[in-house]
Protein backbone atom coordinates (compact mmCIF):
# COMPACT_ATOMS: atom_id res chain seq x y z
CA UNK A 1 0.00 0.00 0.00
CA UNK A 2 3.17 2.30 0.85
CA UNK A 3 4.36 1.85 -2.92
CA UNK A 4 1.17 2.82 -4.41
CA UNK A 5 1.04 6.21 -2.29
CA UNK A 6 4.33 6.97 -2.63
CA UNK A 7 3.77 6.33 -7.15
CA UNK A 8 0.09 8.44 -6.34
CA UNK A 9 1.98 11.34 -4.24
CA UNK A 10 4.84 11.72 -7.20
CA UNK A 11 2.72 11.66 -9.50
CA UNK A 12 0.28 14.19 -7.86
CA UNK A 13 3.87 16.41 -6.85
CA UNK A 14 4.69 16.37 -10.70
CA UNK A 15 1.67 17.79 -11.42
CA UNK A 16 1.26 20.53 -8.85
CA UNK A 17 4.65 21.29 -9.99
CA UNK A 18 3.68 21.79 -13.43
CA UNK A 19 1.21 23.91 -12.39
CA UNK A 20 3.02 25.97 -10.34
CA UNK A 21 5.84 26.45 -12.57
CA UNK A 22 3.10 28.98 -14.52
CA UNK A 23 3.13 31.36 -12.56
CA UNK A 24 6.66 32.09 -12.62
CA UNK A 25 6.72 34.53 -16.08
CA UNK A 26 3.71 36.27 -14.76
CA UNK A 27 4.88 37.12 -11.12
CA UNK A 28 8.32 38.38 -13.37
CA UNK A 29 5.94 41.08 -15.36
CA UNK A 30 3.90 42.40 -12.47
CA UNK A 31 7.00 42.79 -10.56
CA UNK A 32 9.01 44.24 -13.00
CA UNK A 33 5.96 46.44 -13.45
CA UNK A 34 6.24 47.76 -9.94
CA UNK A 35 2.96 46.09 -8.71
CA UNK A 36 4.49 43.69 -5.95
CA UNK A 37 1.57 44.61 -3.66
CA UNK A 38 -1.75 44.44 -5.96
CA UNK A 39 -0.22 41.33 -7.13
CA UNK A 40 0.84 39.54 -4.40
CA UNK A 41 -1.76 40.51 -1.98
CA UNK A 42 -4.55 38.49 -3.79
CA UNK A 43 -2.32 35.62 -5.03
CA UNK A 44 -0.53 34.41 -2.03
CA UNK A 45 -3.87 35.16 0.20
CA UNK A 46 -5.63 32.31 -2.31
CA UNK A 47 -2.79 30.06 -1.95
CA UNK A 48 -2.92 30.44 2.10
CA UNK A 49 -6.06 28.85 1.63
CA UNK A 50 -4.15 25.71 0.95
CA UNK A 51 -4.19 24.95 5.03
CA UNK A 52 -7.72 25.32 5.88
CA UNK A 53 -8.83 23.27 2.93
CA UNK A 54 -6.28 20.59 3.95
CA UNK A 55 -7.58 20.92 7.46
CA UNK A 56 -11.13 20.63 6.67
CA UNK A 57 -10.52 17.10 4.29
CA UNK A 58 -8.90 15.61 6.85
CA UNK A 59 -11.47 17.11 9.32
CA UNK A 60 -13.98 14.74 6.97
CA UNK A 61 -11.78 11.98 7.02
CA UNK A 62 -10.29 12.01 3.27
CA UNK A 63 -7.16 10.32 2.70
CA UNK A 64 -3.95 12.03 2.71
CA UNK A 65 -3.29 12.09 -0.72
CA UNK A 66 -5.89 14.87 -1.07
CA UNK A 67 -3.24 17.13 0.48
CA UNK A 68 -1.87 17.41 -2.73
CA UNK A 69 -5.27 18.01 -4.69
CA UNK A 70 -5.87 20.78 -1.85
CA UNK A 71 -2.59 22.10 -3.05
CA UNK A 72 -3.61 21.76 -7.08
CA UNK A 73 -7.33 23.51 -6.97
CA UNK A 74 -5.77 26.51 -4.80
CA UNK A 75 -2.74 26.51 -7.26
CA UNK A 76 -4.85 27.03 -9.77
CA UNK A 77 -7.09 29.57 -7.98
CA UNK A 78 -4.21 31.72 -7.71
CA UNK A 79 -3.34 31.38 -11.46
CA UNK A 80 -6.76 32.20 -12.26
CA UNK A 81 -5.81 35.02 -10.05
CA UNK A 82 -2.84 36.05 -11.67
CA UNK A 83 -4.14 36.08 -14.99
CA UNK A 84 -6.62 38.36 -13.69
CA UNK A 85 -3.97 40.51 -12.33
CA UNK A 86 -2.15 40.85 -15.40
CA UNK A 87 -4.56 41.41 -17.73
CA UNK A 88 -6.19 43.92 -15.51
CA UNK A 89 -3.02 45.69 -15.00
CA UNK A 90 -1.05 45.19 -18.27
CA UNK A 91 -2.66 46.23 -21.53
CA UNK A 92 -0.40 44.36 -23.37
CA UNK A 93 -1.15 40.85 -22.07
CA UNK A 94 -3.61 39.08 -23.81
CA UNK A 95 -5.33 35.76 -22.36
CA UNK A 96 -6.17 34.73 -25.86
CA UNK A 97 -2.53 34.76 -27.16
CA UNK A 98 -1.40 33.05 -23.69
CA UNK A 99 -3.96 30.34 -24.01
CA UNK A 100 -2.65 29.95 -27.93
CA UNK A 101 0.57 30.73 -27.49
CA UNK A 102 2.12 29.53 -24.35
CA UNK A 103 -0.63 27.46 -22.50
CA UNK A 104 -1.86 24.70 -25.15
CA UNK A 105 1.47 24.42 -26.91
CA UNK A 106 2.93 23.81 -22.88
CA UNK A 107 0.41 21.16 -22.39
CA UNK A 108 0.46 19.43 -25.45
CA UNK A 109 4.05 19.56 -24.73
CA UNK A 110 3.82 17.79 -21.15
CA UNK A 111 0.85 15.33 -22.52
CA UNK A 112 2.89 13.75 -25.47
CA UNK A 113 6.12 13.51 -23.25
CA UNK A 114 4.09 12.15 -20.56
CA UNK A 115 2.79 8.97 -23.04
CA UNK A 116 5.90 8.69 -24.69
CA UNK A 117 7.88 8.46 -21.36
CA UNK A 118 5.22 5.66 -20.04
CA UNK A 119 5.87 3.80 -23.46
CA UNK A 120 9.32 3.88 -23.09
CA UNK A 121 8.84 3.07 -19.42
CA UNK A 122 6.44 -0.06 -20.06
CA UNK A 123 9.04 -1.44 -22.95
CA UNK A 124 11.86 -1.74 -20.60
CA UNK A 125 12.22 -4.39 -17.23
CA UNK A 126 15.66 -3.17 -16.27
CA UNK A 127 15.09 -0.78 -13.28
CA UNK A 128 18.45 1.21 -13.95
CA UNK A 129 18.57 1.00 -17.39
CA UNK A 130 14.96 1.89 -17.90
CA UNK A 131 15.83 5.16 -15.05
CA UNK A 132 18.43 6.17 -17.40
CA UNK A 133 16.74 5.92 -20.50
CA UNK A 134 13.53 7.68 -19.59
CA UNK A 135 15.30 10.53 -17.96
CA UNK A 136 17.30 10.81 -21.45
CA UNK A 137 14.33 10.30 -23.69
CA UNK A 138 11.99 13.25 -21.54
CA UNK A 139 15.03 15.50 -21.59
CA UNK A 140 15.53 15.33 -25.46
CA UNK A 141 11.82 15.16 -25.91
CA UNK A 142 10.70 18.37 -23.62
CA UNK A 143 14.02 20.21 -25.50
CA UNK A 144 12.96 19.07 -29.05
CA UNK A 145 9.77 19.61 -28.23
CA UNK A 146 9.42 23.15 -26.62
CA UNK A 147 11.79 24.23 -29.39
CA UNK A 148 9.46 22.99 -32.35
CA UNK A 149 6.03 23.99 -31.06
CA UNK A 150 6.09 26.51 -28.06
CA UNK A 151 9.25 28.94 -29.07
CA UNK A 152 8.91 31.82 -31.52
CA UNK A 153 10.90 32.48 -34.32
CA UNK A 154 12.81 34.98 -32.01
CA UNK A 155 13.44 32.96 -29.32
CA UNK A 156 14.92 29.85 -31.54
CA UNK A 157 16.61 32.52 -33.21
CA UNK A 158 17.99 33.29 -29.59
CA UNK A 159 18.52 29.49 -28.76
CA UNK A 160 20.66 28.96 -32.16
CA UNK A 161 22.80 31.84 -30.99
CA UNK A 162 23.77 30.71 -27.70
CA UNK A 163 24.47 26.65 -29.36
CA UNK A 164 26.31 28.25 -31.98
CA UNK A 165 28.25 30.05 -29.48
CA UNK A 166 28.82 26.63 -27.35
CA UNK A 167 29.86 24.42 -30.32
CA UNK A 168 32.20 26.98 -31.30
CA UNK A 169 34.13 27.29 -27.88
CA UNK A 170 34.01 23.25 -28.01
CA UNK A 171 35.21 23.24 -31.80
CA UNK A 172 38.09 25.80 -30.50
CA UNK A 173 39.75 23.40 -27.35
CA UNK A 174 39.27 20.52 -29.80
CA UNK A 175 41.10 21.72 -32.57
CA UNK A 176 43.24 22.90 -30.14
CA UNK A 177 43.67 20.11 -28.32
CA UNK A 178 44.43 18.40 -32.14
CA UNK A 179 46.77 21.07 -32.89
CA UNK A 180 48.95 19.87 -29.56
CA UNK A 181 48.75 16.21 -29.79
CA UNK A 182 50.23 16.65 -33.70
CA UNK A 183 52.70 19.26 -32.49
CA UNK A 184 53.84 16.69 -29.47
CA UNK A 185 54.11 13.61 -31.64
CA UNK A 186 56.04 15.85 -34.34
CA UNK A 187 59.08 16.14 -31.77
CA UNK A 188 59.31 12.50 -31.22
């Protein structure tokens, strides 16, 4: 019974994760637009709501992996709340182009990595091997991914600059690194 609430409570952590990882490019706007306390005033006050809720399922006798659907719901009360913040506050935001744009492409994202991962997961019995290869084949898929269908042509063109920049400082202590080894067996 421990295993099965410890694969629920990951599971359920991954997820509230997820979710709260959203809010992190909208609490970077409102601060940056100098509206710490009309933001953060309404958020955080719906995510303290996270105790009493816990307090009152357990009050009712739910089981204790509703702790971490407590923490969901009010995670995503306080998005809700966000949003509202920042479209009430900043003109430019748009909840249509962050649905489009960001939100759908992000889930679609997490869905097909999700399946794919499990696939991979179910194919292979070694527990290390399958560790290894899952971690490898979410990485490259959430990378390949994100890159394809949630980036804009500005930020890949941003994300080619910065590889080109790494391959070329890697190109530079190889050939280097070539360069010595041929100099070092030409004195021999």
């Amino acid at each position: 019974d421990s295993d099965a609430n410890m694969v629920l409570f990951c599971r359920l952590i991954i997820f509230y994760i997820v979710v709260l990882a959203l809010h992190h490019p909208i609490t970077i706007i409102m601060q940056a637009l100098g509206l710490v306390r009309q933001y953060h005033l309404p958020t955080e006050s719906a995510t303290l709501l996270c105790l009493p809720v816990t307090w009152m399922l357990f009050h009712f006798g739910c089981p204790s992996w509703t702790v971490f659907l407590s923490m969901v719901g009010v995670c995503v009360l306080s998005h809700a709340i966000r949003l509202y913040c920042i479209k009430r506050h900043y003109e430019g935001f748009s909840l249509r182009h962050y649905f489009l744009a960001f939100l759908l492409p992000s889930l679609l994202v997490i869905a097909v990595v999700a399946l794919g991962s499990s696939a991979v997961h179910a194919a292979i019995a070694c527990t290390y091997i399958r560790l290894v290869v899952v971690f490898v084949f979410a990485a490259l898929c959430i990378l390949l991914l994100t890159y394809f269908f949630v980036l804009n042509a500005e930020e890949k063109e941003f994300v080619r600059q910065i590889c080109n920049k790494v391959l070329g400082k890697i190109n530079s202590r190889f050939n280097r690194r070539v360069t010595m080894q041929k100099d070092v067996s030409g004195c021999n």
